[in-house]
C-alpha atoms as a PDB file:
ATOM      1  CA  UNK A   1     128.342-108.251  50.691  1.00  0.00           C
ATOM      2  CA  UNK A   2     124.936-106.596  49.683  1.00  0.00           C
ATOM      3  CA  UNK A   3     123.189-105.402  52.356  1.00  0.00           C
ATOM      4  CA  UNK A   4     119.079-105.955  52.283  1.00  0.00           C
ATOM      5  CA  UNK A   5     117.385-102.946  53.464  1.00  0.00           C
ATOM      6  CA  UNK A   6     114.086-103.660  55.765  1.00  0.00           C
ATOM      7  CA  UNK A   7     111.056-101.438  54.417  1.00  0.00           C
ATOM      8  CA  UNK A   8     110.150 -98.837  56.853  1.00  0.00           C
ATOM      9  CA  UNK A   9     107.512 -99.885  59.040  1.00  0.00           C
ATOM     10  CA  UNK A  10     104.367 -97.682  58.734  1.00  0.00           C
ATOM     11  CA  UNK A  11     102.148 -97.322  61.217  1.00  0.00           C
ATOM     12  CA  UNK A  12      98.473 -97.210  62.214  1.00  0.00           C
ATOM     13  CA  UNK A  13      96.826 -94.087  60.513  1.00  0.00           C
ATOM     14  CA  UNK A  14      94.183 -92.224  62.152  1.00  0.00           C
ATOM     15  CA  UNK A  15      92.157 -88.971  61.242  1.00  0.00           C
ATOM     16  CA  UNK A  16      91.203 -86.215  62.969  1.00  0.00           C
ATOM     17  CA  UNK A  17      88.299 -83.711  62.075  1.00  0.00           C
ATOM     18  CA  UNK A  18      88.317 -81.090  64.241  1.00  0.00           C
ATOM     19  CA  UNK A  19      89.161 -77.163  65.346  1.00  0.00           C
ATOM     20  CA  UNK A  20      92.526 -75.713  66.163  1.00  0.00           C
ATOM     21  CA  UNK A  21      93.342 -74.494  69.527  1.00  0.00           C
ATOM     22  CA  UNK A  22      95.954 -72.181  68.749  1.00  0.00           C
ATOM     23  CA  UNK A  23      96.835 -72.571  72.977  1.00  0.00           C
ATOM     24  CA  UNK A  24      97.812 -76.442  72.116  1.00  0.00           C
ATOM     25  CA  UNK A  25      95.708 -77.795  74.481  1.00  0.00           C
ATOM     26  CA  UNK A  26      92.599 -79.329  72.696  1.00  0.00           C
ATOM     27  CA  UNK A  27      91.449 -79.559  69.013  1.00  0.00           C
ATOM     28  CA  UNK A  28      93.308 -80.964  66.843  1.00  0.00           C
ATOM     29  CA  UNK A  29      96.881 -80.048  68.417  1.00  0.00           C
ATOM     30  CA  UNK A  30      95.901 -82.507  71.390  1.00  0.00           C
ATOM     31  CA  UNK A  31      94.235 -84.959  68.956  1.00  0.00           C
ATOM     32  CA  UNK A  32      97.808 -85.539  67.265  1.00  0.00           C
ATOM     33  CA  UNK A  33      99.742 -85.405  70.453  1.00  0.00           C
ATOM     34  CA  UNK A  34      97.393 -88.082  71.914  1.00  0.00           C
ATOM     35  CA  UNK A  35      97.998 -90.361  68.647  1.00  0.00           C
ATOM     36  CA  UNK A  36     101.375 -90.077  68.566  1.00  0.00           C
ATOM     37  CA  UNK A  37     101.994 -90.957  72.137  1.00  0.00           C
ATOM     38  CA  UNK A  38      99.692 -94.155  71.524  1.00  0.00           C
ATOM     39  CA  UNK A  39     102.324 -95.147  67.973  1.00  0.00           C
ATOM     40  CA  UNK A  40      99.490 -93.872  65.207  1.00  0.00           C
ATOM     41  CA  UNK A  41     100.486 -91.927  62.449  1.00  0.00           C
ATOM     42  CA  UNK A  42      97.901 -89.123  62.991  1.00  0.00           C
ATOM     43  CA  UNK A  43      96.422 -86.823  59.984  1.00  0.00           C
ATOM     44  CA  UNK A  44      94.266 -83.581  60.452  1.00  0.00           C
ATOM     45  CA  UNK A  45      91.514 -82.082  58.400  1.00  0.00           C
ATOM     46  CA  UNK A  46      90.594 -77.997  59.855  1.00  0.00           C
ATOM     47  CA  UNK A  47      87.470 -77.189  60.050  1.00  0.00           C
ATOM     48  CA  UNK A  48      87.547 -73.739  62.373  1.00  0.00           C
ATOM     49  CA  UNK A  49      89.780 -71.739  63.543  1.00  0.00           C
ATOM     50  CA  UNK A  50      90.218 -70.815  67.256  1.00  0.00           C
ATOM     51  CA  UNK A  51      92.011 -68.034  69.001  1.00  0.00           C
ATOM     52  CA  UNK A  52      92.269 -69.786  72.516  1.00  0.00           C
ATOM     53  CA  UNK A  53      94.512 -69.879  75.715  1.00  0.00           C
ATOM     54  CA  UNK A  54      94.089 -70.923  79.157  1.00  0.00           C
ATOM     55  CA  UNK A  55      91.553 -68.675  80.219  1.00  0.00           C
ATOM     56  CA  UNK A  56      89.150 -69.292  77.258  1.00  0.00           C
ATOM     57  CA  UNK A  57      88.427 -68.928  73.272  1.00  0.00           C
ATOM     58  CA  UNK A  58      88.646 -65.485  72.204  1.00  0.00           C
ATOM     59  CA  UNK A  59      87.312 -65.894  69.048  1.00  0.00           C
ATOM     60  CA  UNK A  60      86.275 -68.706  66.289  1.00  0.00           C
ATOM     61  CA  UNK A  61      86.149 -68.983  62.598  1.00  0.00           C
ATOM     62  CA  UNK A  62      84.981 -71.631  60.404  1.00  0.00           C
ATOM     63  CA  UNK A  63      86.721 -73.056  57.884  1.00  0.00           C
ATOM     64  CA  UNK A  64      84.733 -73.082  54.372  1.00  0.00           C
ATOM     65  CA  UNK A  65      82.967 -76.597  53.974  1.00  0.00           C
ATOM     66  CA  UNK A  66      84.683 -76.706  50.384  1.00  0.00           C
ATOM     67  CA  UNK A  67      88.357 -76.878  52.197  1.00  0.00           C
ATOM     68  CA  UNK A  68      87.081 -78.810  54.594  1.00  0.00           C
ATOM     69  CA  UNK A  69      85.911 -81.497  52.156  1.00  0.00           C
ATOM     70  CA  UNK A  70      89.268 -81.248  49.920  1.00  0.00           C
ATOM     71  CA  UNK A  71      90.949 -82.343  52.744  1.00  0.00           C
ATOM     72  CA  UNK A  72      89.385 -84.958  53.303  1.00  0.00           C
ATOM     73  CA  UNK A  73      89.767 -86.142  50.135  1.00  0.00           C
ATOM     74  CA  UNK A  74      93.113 -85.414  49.949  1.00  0.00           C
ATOM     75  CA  UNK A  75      94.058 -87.524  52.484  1.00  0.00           C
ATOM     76  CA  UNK A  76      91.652 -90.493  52.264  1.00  0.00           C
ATOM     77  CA  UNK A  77      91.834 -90.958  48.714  1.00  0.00           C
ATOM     78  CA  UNK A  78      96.057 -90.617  48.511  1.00  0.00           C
ATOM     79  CA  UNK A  79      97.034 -91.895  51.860  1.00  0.00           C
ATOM     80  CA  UNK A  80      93.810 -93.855  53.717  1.00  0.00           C
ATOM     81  CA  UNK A  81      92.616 -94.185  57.118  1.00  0.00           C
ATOM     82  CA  UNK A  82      92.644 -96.581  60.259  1.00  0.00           C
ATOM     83  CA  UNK A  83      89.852 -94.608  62.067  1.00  0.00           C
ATOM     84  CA  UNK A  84      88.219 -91.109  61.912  1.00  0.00           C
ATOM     85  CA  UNK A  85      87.815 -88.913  64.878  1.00  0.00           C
ATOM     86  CA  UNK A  86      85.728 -86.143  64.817  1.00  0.00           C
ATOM     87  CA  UNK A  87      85.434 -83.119  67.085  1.00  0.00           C
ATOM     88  CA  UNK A  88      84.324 -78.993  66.967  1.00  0.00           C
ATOM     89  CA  UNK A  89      82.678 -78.776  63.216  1.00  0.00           C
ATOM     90  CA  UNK A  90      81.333 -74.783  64.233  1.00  0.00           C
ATOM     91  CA  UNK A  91      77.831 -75.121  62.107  1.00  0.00           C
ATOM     92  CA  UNK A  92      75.280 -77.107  60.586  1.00  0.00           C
ATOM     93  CA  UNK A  93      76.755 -76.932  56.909  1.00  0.00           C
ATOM     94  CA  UNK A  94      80.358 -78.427  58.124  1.00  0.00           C
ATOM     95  CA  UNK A  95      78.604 -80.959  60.480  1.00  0.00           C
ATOM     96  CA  UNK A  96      76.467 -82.156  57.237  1.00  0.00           C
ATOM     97  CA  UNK A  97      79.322 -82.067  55.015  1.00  0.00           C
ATOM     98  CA  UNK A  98      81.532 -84.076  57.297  1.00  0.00           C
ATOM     99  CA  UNK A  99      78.752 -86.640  57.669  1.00  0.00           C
ATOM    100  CA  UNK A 100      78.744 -87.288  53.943  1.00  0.00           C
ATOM    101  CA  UNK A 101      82.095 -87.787  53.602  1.00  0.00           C
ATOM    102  CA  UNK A 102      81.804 -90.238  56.764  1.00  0.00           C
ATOM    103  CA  UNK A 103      78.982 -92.319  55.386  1.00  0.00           C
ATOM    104  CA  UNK A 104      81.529 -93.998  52.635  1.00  0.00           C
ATOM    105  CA  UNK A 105      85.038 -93.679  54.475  1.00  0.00           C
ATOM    106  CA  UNK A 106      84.829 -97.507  55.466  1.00  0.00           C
ATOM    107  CA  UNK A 107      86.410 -97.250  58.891  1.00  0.00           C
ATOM    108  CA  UNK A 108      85.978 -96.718  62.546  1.00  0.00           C
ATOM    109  CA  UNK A 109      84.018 -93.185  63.529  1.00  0.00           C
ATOM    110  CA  UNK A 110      84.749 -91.660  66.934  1.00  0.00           C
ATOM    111  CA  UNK A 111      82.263 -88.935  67.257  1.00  0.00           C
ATOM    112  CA  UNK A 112      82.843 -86.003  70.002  1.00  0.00           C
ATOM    113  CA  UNK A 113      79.992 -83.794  70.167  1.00  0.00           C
ATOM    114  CA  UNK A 114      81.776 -80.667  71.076  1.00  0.00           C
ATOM    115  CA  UNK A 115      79.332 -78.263  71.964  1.00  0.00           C
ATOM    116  CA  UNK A 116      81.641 -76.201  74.286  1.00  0.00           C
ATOM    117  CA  UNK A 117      84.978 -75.750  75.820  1.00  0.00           C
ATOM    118  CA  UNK A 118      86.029 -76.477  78.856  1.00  0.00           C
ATOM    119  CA  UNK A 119      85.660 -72.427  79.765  1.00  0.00           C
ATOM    120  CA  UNK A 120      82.130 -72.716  79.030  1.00  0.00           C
ATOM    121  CA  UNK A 121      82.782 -70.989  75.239  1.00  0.00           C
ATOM    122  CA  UNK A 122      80.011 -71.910  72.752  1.00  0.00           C
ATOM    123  CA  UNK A 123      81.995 -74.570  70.044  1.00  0.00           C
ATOM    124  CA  UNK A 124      78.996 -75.461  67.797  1.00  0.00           C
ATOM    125  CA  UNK A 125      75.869 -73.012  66.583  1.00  0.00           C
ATOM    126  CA  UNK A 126      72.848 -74.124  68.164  1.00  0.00           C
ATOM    127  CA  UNK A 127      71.356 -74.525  64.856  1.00  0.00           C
ATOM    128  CA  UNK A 128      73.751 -77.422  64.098  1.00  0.00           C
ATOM    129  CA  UNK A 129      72.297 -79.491  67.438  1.00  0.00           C
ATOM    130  CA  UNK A 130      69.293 -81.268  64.939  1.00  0.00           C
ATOM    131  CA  UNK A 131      72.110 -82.011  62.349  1.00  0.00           C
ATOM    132  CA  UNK A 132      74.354 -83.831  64.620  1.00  0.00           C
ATOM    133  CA  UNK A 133      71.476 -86.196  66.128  1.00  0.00           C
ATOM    134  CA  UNK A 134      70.207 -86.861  62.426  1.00  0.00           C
ATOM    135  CA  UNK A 135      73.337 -86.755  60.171  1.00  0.00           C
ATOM    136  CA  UNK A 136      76.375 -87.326  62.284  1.00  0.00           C
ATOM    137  CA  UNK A 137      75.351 -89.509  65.082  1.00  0.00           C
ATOM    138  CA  UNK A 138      74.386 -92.356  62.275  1.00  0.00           C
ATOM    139  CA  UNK A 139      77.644 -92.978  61.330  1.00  0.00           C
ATOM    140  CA  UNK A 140      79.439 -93.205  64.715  1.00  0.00           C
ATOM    141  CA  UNK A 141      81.181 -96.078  65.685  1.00  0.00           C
ATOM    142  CA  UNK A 142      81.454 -94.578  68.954  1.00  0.00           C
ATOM    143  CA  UNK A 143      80.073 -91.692  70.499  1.00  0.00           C
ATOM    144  CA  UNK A 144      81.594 -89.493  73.668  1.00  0.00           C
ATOM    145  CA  UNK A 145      79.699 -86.822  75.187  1.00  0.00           C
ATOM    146  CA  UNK A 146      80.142 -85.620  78.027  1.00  0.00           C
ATOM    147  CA  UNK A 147      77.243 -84.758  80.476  1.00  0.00           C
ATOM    148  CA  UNK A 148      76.202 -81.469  79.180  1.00  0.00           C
ATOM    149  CA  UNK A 149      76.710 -82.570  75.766  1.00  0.00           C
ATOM    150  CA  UNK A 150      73.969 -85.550  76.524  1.00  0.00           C
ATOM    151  CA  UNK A 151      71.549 -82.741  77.945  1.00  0.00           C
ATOM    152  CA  UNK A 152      71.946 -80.898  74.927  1.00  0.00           C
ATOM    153  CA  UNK A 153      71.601 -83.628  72.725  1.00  0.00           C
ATOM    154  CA  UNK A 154      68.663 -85.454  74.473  1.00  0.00           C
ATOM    155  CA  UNK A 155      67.631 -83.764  77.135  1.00  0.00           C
ATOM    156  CA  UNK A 156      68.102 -86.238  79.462  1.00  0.00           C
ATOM    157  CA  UNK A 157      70.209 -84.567  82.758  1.00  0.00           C
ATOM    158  CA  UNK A 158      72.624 -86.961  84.444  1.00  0.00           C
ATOM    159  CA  UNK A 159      73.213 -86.370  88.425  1.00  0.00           C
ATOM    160  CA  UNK A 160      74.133 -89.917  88.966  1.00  0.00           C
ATOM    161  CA  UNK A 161      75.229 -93.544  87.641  1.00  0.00           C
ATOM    162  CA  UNK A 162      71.511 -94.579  87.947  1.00  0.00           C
ATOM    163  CA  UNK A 163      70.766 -92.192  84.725  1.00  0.00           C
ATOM    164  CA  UNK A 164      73.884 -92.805  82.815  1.00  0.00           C
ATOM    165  CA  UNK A 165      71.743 -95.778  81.180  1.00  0.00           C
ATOM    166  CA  UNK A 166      69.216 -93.533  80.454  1.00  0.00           C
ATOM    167  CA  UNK A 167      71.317 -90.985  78.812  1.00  0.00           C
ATOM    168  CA  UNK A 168      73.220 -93.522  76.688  1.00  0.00           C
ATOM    169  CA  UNK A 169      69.358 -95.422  76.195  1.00  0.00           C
ATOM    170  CA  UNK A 170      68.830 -91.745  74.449  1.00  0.00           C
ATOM    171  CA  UNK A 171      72.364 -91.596  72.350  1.00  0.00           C
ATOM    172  CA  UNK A 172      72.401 -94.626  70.900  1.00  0.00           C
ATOM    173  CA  UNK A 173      67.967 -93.493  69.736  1.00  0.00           C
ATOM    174  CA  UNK A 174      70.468 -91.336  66.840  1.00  0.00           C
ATOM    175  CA  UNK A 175      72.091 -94.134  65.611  1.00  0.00           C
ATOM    176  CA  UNK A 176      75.565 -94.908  66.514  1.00  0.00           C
ATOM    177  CA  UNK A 177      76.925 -98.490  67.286  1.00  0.00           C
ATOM    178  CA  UNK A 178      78.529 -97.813  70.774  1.00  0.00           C
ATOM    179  CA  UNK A 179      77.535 -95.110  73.198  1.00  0.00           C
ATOM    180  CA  UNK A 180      80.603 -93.582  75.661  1.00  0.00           C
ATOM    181  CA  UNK A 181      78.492 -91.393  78.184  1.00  0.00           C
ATOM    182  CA  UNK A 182      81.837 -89.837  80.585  1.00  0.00           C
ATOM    183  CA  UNK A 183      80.974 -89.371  83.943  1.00  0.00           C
ATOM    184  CA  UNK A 184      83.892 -87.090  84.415  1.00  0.00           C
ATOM    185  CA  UNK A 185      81.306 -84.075  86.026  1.00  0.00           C
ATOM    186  CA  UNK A 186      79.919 -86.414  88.571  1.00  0.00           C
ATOM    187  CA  UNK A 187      81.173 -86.052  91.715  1.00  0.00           C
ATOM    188  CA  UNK A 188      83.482 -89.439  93.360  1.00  0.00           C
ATOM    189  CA  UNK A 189      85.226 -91.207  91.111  1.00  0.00           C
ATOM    190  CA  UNK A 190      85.464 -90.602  87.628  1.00  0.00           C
ATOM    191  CA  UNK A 191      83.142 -93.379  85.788  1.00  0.00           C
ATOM    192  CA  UNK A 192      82.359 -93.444  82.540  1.00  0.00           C
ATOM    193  CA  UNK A 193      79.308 -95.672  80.442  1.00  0.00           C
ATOM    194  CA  UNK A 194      80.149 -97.632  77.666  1.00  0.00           C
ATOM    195  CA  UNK A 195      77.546 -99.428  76.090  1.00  0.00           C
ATOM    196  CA  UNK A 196      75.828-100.595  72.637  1.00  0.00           C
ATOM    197  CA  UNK A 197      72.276-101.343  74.431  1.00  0.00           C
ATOM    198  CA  UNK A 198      73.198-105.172  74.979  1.00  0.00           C
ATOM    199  CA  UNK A 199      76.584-105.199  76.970  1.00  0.00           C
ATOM    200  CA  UNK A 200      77.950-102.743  79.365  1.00  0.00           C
ATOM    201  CA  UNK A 201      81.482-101.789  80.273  1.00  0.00           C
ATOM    202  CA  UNK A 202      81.702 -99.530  83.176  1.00  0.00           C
ATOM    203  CA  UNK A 203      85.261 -97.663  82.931  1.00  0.00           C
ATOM    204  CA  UNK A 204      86.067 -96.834  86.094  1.00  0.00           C
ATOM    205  CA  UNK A 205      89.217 -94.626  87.192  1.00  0.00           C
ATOM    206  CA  UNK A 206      90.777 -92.651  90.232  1.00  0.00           C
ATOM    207  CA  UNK A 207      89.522 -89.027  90.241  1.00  0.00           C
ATOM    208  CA  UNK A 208      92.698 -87.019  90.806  1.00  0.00           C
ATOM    209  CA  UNK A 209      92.839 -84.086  92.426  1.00  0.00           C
ATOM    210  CA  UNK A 210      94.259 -81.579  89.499  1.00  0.00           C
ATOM    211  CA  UNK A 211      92.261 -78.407  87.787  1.00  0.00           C
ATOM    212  CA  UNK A 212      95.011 -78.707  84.329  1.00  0.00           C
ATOM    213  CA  UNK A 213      92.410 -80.523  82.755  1.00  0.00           C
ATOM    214  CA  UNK A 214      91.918 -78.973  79.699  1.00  0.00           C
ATOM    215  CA  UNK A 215      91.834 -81.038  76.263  1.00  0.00           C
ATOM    216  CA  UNK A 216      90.537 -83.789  78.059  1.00  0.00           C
ATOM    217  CA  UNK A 217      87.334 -84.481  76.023  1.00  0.00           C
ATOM    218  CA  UNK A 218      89.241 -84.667  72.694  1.00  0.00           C
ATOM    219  CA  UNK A 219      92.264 -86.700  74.093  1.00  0.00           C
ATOM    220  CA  UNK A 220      90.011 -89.520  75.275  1.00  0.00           C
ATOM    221  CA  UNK A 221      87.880 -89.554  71.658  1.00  0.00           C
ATOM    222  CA  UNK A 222      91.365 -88.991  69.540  1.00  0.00           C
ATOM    223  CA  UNK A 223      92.938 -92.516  71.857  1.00  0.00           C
ATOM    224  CA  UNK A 224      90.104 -94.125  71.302  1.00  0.00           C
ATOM    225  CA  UNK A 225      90.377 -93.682  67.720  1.00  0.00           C
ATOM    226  CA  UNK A 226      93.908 -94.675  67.590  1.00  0.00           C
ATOM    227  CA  UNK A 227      93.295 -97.693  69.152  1.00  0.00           C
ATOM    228  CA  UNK A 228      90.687 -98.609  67.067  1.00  0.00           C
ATOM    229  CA  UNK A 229      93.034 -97.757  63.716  1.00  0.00           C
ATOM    230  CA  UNK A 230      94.957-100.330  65.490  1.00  0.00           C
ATOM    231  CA  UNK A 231      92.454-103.126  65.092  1.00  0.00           C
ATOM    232  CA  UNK A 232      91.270-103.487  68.754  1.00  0.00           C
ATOM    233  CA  UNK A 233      87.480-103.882  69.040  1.00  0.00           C
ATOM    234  CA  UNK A 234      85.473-101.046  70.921  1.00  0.00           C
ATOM    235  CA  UNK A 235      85.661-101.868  74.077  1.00  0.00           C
ATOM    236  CA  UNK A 236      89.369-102.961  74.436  1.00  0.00           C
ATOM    237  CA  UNK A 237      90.045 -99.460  72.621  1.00  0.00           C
ATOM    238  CA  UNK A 238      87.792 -97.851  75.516  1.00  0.00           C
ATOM    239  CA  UNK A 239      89.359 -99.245  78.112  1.00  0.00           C
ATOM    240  CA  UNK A 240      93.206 -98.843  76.853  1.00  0.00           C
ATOM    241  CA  UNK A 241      92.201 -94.755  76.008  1.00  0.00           C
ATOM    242  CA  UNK A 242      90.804 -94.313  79.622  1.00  0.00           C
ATOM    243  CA  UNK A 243      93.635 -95.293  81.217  1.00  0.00           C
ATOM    244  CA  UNK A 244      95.922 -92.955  79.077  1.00  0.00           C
ATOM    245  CA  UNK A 245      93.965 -90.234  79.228  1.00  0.00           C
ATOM    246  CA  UNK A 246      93.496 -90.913  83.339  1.00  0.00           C
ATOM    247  CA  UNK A 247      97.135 -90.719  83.567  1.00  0.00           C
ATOM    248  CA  UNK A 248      97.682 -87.313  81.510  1.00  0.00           C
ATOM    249  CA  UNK A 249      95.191 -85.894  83.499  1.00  0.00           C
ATOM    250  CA  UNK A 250      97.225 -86.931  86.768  1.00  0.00           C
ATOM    251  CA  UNK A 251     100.003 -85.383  85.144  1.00  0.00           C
ATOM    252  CA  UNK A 252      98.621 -82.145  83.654  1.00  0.00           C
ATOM    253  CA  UNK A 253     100.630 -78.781  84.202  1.00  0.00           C
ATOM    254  CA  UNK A 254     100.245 -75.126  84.611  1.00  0.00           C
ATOM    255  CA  UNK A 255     100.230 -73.293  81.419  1.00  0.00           C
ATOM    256  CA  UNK A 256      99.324 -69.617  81.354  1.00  0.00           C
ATOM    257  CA  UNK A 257      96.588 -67.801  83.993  1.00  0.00           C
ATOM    258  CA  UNK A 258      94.344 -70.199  83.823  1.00  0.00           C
ATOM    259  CA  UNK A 259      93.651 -74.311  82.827  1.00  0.00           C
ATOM    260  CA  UNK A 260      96.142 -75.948  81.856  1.00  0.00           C
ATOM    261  CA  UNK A 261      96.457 -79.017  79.667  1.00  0.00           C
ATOM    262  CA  UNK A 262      96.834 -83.040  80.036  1.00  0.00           C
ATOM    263  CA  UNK A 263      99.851 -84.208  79.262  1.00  0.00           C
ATOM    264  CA  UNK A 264      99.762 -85.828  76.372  1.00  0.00           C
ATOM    265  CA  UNK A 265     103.738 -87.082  76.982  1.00  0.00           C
ATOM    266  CA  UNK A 266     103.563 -88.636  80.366  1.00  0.00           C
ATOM    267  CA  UNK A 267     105.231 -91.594  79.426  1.00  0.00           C
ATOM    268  CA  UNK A 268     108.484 -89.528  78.374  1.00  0.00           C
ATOM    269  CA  UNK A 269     108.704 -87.238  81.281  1.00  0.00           C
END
């Protein structure tokens, strides 16, 4: 009897664009954890360097903008994409180059504007802040900063939900479609703003009591990405993503002296 083999099943892809932290908790290391748990095939283009741990980033080094673009290439041209997710791109040159090759990929951006760590480290050169509002921020699908990363970006300082429609009002001024403005320094619940200046979706979650909450920032961008690679439209991808990541914060561990991750593999433990 001749036995009919089923092709493999191949799943959702998704890209990330982003630094490594060598400690495993953020960057791209948490960015493939986070689309693996979710069942995407996750892909990773370098663009810095980080020596990092639990207690902060000891030192950063870009990655030249010509490897950074043959990467891309590499794996967009030969293998495709779902959805892009992008993260700590260091300068001005790398957050320009990555913008180009954005403009033409033909899928789903998730932009996080990493401007620091969760330690407070500086992630991206001050001199880079003008390129991501004019270059980068166009061709989000989604954008995710955080509070600070709003201030820096617009200027606009958040100390309640009153002004988180004011700070996204100022986001989605650069361009992108959807506008995720996280909540996650306000005090009470954690609430986050999602919004594309017509509907709102107000993602609202149980703030649990836990200081391992490192990688956070990039976990929540990276599942929203994979969920999009999956086909679901923004806001379903919002909403499934902040509900993961809400549940590997509840579950983050001790690692090293100081903050310690998310993790990324609640559902296995």
């Amino acid at each position: 009897m001749q036995i009919t083999r089923q092709p493999p099943h191949v799943p959702p892809r998704a890209l990330t664009v982003a630094g490594s932290d060598s400690g495993g908790g953020a960057g791209i290391q948490a960015d493939l954890k986070a689309m693996l748990a979710l069942g995407v095939h996750g892909m990773s283009v370098v663009t810095a360097v980080t020596a990092q741990n639990s207690l902060g980033v000891q030192g950063a080094w870009e990655v030249p903008a010509e490897a950074v673009r043959a990467q891309f290439r590499s794996v967009v041209d030969d293998i495709g994409v779902g959805a892009v997710k992008t993260g700590m791109l260091a300068s001005a040159e790398l957050v320009e180059t990555v913008a180009e090759l954005l403009a033409d990929v033909g899928a789903p951006v998730v932009v996080d504007p990493v401007g620091v760590s969760k330690h407070g480290d500086p992630l991206l050169a001050s001199s880079a802040l003008d390129s991501v509002r004019t270059r980068l921020l166009p061709v989000a699908t989604v954008a995710t900063p955080n509070l600070d990363e709003v201030a820096q970006l617009t200027g606009v300082r958040v100390s309640g939900e009153d002004d988180m429609r004011r700070a996204a009002d100022a986001v989605l001024q650069y361009g992108p479609r959807w506008a995720l403005i996280k909540g996650g320094h306000l005090a009470g619940e954690a609430v986050d703003l999602l919004t594309d200046g017509r509907e709102e979706h107000w993602l609202r979650a149980v703030r649990h009591d836990n200081r391992h909450t490192h990688g956070t920032g990039c976990t929540l961008a990276s599942a929203i990405a994979a969920e999009l690679a999956k086909g679901r439209p923004v806001p379903e991808a919002a909403a499934t993503a902040k509900e993961y990541v809400t549940a590997a914060i509840a579950a983050g561990f001790p690692l090293g002296e100081g903050i310690g991750p998310v993790d990324h593999a609640w559902r296995w433990r």
